[in-house]
N, C-alpha and C. Protein backbone atom coordinates (compact mmCIF):
# COMPACT_ATOMS: atom_id res chain seq x y z
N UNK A 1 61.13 -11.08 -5.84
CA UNK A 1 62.57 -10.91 -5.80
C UNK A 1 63.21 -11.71 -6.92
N UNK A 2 64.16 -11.11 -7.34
CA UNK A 2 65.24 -12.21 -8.27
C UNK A 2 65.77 -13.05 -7.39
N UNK A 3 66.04 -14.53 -7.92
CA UNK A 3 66.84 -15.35 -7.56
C UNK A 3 67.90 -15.90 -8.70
N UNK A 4 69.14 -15.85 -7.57
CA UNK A 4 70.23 -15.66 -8.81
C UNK A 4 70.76 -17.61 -7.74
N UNK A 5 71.39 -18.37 -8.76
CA UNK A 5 72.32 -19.37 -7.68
C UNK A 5 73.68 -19.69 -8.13
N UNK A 6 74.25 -19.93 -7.10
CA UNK A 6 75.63 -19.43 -7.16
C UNK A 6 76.47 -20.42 -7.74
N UNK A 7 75.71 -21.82 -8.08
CA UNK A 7 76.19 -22.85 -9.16
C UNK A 7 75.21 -23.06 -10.39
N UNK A 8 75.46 -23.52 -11.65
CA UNK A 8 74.84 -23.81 -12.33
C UNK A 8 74.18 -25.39 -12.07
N UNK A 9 75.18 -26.32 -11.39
CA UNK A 9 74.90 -27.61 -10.87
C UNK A 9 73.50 -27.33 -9.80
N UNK A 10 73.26 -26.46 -9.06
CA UNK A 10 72.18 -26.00 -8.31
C UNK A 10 71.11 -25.48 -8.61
N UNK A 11 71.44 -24.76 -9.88
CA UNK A 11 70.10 -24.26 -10.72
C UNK A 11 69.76 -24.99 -11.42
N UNK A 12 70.50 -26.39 -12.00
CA UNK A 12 69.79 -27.27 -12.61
C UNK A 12 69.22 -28.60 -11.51
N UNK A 13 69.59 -28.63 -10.68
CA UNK A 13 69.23 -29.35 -9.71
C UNK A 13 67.46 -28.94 -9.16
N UNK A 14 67.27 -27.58 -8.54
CA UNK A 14 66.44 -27.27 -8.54
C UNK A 14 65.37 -26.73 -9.43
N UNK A 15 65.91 -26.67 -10.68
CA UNK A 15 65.09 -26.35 -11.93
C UNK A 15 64.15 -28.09 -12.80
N UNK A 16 64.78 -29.13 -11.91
CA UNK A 16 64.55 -30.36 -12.75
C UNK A 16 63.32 -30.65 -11.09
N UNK A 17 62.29 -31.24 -10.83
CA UNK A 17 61.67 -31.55 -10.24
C UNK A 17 62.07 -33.66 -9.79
N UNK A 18 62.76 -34.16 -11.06
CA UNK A 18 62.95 -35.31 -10.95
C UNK A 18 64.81 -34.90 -10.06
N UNK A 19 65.15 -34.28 -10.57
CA UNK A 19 66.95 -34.37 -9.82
C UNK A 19 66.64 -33.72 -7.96
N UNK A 20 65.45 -32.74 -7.84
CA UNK A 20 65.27 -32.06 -6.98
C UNK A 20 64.98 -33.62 -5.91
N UNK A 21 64.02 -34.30 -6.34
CA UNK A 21 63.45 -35.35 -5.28
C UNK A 21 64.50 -36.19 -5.23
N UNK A 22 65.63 -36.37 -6.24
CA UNK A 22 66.45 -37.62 -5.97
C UNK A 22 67.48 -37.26 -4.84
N UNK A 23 67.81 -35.69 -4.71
CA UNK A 23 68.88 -35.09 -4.10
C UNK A 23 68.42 -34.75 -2.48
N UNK A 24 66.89 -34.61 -2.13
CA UNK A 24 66.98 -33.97 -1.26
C UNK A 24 65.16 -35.24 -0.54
N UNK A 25 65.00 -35.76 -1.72
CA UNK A 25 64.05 -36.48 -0.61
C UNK A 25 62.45 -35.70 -1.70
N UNK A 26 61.43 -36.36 -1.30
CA UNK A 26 60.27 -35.98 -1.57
C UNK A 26 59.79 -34.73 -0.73
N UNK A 27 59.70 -34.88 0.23
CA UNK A 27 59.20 -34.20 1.11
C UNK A 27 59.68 -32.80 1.05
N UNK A 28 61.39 -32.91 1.14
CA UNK A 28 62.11 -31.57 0.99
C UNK A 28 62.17 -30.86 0.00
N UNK A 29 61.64 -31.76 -1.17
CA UNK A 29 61.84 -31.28 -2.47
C UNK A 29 60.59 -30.00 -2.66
N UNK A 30 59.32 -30.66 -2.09
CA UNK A 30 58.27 -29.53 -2.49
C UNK A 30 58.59 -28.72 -1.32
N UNK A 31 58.94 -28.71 -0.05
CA UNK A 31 59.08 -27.44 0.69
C UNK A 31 60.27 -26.49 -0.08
N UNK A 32 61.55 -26.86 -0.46
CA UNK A 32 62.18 -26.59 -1.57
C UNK A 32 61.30 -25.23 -2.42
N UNK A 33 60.52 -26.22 -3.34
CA UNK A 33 60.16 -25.38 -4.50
C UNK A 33 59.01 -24.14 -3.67
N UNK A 34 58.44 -24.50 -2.66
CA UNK A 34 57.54 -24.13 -2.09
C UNK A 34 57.88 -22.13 -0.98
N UNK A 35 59.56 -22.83 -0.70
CA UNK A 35 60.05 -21.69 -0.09
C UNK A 35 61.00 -20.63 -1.56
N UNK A 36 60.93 -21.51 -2.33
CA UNK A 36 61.51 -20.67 -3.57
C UNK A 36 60.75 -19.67 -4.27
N UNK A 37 59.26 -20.04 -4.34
CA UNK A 37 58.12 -19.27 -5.09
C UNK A 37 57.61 -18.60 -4.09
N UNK A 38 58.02 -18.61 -2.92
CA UNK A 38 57.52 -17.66 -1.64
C UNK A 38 58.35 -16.47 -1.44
N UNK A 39 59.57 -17.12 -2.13
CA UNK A 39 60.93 -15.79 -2.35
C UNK A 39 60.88 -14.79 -3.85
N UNK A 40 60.21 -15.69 -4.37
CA UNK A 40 60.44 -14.90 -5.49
C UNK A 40 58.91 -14.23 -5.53
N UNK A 41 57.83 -14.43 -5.29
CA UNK A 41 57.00 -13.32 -4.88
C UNK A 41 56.98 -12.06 -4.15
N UNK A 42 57.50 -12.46 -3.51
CA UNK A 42 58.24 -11.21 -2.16
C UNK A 42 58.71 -10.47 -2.79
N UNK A 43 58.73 -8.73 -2.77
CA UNK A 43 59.27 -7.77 -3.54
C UNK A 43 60.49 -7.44 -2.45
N UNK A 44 60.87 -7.59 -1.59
CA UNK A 44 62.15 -7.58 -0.90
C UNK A 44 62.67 -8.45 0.12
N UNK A 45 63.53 -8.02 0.56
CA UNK A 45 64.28 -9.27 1.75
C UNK A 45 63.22 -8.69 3.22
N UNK A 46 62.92 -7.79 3.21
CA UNK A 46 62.30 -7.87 4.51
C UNK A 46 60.53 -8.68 4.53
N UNK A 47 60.57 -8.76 3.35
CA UNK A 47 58.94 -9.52 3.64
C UNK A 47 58.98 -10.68 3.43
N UNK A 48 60.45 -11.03 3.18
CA UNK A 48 60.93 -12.73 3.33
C UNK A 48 60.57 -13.30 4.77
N UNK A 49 61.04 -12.49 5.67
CA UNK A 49 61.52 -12.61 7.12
C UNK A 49 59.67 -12.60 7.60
N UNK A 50 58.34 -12.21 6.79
CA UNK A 50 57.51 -12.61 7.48
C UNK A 50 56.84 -13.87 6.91
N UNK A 51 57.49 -14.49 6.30
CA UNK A 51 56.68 -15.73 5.24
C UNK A 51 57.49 -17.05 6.56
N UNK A 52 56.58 -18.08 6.01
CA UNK A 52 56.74 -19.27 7.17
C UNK A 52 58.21 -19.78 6.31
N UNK A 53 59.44 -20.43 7.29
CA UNK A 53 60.22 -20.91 6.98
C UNK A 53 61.42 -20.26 8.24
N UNK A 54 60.79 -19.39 9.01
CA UNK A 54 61.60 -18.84 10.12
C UNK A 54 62.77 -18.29 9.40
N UNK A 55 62.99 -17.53 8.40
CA UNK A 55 64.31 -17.26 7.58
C UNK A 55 64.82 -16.47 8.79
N UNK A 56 66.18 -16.42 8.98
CA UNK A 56 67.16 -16.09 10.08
C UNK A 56 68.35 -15.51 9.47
N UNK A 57 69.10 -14.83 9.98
CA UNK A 57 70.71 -14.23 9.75
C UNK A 57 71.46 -15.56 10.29
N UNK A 58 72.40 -15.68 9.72
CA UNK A 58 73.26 -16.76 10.16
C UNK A 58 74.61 -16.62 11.00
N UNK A 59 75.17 -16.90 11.75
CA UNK A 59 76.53 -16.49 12.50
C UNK A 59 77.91 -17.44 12.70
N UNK A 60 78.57 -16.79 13.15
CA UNK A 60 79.79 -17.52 12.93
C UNK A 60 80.86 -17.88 11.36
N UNK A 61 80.53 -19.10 10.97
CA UNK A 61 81.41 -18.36 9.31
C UNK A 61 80.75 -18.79 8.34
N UNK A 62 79.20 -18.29 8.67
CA UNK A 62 78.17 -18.34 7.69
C UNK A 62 78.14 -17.08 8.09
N UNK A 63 78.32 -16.03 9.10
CA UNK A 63 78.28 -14.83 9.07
C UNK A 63 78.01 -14.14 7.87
N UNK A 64 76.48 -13.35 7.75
CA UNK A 64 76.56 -12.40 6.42
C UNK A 64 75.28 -13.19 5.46
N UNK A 65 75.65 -14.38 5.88
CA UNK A 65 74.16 -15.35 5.09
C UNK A 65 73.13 -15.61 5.79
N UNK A 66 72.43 -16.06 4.83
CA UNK A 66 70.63 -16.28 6.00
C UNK A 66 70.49 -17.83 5.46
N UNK A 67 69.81 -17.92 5.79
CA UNK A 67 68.78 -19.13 5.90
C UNK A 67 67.33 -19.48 6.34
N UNK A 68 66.87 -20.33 5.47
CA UNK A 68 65.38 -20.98 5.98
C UNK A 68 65.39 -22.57 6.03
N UNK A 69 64.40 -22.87 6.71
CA UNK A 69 63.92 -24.01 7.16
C UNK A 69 63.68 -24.49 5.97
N UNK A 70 63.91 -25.88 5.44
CA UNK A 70 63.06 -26.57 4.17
C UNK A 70 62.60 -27.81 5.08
N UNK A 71 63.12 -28.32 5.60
CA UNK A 71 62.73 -29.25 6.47
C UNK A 71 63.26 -29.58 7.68
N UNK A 72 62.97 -30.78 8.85
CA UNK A 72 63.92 -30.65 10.08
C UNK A 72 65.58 -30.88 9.52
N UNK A 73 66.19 -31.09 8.94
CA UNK A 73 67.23 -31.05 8.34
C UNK A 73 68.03 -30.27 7.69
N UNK A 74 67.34 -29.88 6.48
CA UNK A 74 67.54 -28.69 5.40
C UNK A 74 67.51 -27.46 5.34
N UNK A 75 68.46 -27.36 4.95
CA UNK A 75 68.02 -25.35 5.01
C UNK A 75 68.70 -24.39 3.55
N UNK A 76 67.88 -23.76 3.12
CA UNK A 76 68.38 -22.84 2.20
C UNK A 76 69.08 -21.51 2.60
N UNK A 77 70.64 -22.29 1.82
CA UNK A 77 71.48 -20.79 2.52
C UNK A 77 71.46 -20.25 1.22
N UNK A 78 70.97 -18.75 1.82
CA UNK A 78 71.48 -17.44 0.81
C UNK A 78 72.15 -16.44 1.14
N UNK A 79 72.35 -15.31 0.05
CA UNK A 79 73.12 -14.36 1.01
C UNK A 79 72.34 -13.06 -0.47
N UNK A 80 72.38 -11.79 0.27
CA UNK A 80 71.64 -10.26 -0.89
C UNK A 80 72.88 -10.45 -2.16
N UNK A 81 72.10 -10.30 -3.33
CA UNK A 81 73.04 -9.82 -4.23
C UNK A 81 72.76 -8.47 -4.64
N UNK A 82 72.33 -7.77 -4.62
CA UNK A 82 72.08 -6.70 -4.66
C UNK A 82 73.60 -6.19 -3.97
N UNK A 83 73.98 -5.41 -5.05
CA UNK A 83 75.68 -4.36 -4.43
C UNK A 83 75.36 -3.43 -5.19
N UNK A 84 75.90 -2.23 -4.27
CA UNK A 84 76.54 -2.24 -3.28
C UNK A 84 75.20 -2.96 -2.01
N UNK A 85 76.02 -3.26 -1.48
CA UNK A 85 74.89 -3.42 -0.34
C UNK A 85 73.98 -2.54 0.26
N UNK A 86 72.78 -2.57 0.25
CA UNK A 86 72.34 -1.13 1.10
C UNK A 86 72.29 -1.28 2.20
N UNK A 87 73.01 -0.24 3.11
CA UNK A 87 73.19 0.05 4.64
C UNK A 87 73.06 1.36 4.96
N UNK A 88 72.27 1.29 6.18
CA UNK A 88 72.16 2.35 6.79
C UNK A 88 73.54 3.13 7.57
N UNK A 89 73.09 4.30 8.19
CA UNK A 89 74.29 5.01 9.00
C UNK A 89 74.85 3.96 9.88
N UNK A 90 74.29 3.02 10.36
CA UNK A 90 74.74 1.97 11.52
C UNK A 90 75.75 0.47 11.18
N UNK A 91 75.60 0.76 9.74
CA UNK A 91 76.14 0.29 8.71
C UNK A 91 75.28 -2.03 8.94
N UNK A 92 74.16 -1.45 8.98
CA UNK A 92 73.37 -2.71 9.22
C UNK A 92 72.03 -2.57 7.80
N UNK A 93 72.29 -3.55 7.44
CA UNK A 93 71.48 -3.75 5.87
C UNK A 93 70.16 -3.58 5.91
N UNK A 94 69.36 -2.87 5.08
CA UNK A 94 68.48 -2.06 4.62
C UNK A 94 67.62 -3.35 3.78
N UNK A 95 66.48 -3.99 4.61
CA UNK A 95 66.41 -5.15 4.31
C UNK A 95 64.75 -4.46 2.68
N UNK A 96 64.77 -3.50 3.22
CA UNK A 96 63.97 -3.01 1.92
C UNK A 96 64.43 -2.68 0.76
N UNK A 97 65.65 -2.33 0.64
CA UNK A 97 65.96 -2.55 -0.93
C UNK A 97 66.96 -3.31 -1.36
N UNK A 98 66.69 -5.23 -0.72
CA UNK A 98 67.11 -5.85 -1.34
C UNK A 98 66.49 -6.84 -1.81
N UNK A 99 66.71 -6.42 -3.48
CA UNK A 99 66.02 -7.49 -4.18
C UNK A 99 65.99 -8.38 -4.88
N UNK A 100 67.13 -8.89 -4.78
CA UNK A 100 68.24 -10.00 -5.59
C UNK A 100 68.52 -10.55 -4.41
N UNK A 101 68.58 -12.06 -3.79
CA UNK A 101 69.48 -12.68 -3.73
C UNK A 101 69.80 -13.84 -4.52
N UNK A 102 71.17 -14.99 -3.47
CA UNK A 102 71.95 -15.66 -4.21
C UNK A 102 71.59 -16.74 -3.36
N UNK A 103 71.47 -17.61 -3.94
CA UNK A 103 70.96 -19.14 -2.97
C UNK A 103 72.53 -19.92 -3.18
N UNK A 104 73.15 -20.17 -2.28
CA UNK A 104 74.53 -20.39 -1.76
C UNK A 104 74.42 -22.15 -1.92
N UNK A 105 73.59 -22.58 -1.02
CA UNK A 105 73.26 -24.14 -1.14
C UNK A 105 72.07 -24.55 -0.38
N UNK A 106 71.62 -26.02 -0.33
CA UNK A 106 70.65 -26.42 0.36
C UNK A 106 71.60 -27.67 1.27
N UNK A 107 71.59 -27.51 2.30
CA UNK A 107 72.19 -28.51 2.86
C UNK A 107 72.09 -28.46 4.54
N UNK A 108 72.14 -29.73 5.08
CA UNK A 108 72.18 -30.04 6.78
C UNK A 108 73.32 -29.15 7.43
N UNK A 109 73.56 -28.00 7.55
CA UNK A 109 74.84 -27.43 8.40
C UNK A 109 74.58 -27.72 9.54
N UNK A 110 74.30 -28.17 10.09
CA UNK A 110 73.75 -28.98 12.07
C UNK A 110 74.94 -29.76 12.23
């Protein structure tokens, strides 16, 4: 999949391995890079949803974004960039042809 992020402060954050461990910890940092190269292997959003990290739909007014586990704390929010969106007649997203997303942030929402 492409990964697109929705700050440049975030793509250099996670593009530097030294800013990644200062921001988020050692530990989180390689699950981090670890759930990133697991996304970007994946040829769509639905074979995200079988890789370890429990990736989930999110609700309430994260409504529309997902998320995964990086650690007991952390979680990578994204949301499809791929537009138009693909949806079915039920008007519920077509998790096979999306192959872009947008990594929103990494942070404790708990």
């Amino acid at each position: 999949m492409k990964i697109f992020f929705k700050t440049q402060k975030l793509k250099k954050i996670v593009s530097n391995e030294k800013k990644l461990v200062k921001a988020y910890g050692q530990s989180a940092a390689v699950a981090i890079l670890k759930r990133l190269d697991d996304i970007y292997v994946a040829e769509n959003m639905a074979e995200i949803f079988e890789l370890p990290g429990n990736y989930h739909p999110l609700s309430g007014n994260l409504k529309g974004k997902f998320a995964c586990n990086v650690s007991r704390n952390y979680r990578i929010i994204f949301e499809p960039a791929t537009r138009p969106l693909p949806v079915n007649e039920h008007n519920m997203l077509i998790y096979e042809e999306i192959k872009e997303i947008t990594i929103l942030s990494i942070e404790d929402y708990h």
